[in-house]
N, C-alpha and C. Protein backbone atom coordinates (compact mmCIF):
# COMPACT_ATOMS: atom_id res chain seq x y z
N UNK A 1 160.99 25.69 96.83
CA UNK A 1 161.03 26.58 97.96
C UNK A 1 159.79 27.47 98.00
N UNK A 2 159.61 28.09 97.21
CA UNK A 2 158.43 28.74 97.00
C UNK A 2 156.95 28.00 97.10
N UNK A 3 156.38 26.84 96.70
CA UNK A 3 155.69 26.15 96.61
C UNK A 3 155.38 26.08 98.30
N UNK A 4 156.85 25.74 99.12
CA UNK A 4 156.34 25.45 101.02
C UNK A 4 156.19 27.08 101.22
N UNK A 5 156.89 27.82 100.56
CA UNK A 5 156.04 29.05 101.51
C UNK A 5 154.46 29.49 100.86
N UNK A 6 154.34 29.51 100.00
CA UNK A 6 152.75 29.57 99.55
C UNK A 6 151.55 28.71 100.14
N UNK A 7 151.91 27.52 100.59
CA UNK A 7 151.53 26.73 101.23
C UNK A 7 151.23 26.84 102.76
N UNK A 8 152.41 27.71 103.30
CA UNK A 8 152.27 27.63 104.93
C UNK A 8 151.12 29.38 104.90
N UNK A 9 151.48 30.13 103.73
CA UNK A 9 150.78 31.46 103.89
C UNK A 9 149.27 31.60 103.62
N UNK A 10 148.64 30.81 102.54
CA UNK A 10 147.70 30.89 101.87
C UNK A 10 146.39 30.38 103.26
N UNK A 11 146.46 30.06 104.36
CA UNK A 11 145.66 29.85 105.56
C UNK A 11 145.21 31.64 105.79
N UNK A 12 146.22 32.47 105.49
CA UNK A 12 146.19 33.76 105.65
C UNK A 12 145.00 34.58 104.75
N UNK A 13 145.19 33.91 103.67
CA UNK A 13 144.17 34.55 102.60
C UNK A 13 143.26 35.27 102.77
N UNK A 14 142.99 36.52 102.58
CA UNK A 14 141.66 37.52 103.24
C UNK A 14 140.88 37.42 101.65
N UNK A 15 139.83 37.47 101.78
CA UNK A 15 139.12 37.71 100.48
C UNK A 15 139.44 39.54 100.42
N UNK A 16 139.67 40.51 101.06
CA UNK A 16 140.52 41.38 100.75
C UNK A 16 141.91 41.82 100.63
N UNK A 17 142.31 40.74 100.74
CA UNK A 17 143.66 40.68 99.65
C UNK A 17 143.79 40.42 98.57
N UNK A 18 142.65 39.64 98.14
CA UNK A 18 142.62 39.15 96.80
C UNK A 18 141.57 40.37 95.88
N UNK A 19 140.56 40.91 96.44
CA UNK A 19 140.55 42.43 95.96
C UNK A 19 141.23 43.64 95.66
N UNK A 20 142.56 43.93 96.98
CA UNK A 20 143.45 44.40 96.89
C UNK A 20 144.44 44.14 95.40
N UNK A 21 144.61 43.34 95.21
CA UNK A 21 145.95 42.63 94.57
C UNK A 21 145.12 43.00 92.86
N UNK A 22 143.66 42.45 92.66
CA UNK A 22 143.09 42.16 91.85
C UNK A 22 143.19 43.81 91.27
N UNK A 23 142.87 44.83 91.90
CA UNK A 23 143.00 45.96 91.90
C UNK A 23 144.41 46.24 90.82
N UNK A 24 145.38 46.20 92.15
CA UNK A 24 146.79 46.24 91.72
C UNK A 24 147.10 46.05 90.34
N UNK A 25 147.07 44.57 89.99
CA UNK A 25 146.86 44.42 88.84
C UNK A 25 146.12 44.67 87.89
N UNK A 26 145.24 45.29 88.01
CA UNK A 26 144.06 45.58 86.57
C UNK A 26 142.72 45.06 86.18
N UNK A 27 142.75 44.08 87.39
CA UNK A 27 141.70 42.90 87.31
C UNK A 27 140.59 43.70 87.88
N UNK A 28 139.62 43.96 87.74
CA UNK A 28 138.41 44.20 88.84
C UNK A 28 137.42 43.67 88.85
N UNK A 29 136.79 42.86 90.00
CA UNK A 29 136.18 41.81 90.21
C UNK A 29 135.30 42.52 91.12
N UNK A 30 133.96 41.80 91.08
CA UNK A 30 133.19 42.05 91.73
C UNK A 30 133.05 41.41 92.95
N UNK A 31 132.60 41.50 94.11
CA UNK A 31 132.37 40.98 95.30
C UNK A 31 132.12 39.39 94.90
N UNK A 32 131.30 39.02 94.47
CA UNK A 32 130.55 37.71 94.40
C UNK A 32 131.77 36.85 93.39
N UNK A 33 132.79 37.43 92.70
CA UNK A 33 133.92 37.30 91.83
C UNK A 33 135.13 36.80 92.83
N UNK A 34 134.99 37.95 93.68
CA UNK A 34 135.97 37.83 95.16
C UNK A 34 136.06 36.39 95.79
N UNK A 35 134.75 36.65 96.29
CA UNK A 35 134.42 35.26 96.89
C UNK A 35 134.58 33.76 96.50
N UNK A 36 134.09 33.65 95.35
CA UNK A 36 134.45 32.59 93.89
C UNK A 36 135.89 32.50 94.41
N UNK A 37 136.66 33.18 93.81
CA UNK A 37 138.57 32.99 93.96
C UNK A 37 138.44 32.25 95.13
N UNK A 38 138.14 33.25 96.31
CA UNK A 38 138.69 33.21 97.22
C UNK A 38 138.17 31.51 97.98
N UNK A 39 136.93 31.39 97.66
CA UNK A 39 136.53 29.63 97.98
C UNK A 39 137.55 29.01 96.80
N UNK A 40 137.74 28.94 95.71
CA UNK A 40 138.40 28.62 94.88
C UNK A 40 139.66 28.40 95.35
N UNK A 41 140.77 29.22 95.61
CA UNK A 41 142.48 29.33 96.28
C UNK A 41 141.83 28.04 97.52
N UNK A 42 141.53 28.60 98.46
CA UNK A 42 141.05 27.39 99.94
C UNK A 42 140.83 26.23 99.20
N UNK A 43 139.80 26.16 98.52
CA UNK A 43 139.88 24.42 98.05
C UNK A 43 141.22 23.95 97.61
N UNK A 44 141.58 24.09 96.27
CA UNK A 44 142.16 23.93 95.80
C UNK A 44 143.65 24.08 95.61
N UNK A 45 144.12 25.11 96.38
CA UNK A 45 146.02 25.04 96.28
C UNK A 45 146.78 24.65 96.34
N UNK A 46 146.22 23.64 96.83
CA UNK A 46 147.45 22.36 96.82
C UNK A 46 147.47 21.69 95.48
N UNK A 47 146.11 21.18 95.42
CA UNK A 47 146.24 20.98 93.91
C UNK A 47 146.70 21.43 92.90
N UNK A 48 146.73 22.88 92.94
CA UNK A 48 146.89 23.77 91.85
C UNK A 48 148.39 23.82 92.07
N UNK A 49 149.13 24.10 92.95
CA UNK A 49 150.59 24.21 93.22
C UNK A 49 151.67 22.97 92.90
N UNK A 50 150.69 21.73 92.78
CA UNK A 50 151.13 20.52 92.74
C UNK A 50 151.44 20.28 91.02
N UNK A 51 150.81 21.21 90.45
CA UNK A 51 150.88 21.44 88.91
C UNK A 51 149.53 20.43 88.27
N UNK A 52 148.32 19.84 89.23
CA UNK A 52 146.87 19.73 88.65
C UNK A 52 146.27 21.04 88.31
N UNK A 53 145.93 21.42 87.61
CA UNK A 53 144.96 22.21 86.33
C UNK A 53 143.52 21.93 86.67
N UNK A 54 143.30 20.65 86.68
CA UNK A 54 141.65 20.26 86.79
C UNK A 54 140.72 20.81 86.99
N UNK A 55 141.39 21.70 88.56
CA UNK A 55 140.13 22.34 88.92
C UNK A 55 139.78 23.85 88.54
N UNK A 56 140.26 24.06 87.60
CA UNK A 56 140.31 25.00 86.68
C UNK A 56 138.90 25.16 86.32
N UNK A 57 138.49 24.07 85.84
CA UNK A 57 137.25 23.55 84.69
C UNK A 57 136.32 24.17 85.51
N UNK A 58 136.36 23.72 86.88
CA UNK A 58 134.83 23.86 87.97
C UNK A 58 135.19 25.71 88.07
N UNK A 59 136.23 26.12 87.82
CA UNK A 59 136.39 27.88 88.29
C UNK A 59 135.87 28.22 86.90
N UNK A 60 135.52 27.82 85.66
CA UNK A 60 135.76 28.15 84.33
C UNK A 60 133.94 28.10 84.53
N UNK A 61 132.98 27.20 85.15
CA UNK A 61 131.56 27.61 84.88
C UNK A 61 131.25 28.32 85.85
N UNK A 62 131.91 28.67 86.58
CA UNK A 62 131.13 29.92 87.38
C UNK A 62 131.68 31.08 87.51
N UNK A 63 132.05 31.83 86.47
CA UNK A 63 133.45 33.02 86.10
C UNK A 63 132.71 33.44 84.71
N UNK A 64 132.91 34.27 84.22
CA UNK A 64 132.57 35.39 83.06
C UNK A 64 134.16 34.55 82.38
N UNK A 65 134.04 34.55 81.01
CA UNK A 65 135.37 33.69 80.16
C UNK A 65 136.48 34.62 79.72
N UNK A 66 135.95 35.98 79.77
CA UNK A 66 137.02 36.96 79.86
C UNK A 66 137.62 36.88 81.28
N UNK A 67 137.57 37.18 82.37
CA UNK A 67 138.09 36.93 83.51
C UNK A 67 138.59 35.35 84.02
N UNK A 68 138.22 34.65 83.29
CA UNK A 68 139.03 33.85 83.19
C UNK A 68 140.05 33.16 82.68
N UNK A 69 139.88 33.76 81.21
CA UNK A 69 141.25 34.07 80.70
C UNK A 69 142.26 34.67 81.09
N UNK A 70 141.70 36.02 81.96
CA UNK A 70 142.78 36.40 82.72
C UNK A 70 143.59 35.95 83.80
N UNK A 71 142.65 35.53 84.58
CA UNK A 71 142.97 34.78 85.64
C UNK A 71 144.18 33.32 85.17
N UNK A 72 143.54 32.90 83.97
CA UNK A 72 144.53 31.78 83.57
C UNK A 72 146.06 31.86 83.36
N UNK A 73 145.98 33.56 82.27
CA UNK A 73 147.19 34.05 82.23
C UNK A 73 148.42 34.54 83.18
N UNK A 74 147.33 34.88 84.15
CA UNK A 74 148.12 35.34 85.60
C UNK A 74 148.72 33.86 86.30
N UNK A 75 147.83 33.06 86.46
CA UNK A 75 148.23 31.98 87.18
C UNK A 75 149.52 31.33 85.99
N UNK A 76 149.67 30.85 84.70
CA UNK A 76 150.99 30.65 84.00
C UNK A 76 151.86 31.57 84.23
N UNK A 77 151.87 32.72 84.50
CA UNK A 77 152.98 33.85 84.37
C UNK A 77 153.58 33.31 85.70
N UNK A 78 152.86 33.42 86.46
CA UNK A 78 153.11 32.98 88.12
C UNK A 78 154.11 31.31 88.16
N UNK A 79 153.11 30.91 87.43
CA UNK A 79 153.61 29.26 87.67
C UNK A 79 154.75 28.81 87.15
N UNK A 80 155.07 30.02 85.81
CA UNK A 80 156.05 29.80 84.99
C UNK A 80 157.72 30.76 86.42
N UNK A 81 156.89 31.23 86.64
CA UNK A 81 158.19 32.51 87.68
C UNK A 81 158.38 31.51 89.24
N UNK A 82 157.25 30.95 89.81
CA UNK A 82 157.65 30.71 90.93
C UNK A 82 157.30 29.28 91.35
N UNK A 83 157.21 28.54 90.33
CA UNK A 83 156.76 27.01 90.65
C UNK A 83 157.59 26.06 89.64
């Protein structure tokens, strides 16, 4: 259930929501960080929701490895709660 609504919403995606949120949580990303995700989520969400990982690898060389650890952890916590 969750998987079709993430799916019909994520067209919505503002690269300031994903600043917003990043905030929220503790994360703080820089503009050019923003952007990364935010081309990142658009490519990829289906994939990623579908439970492929892959494109992980291509977010993993253009990301700082601390923030992407985080980012990894967030996305299991998530995947583990709503997928």
């Amino acid at each position: 259930m969750y998987k079709e609504l993430i799916k019909n919403w994520i067209p919505n995606l503002t690269p300031e929501m994903i600043t917003n949120y990043s905030k929220k949580i503790g994360i703080p990303l820089t503009n050019s960080e923003v952007m990364i995700l935010y081309q990142f989520i658009m490519k990829n969400y289906v994939e990623v929701l579908d439970g492929d990982e892959s494109s992980f690898n291509d977010l993993k060389k253009k990301i700082n490895p601390s923030l992407y650890n985080q980012l990894l952890i967030l996305y299991k916590t998530n995947k583990n709660k709503y997928l």
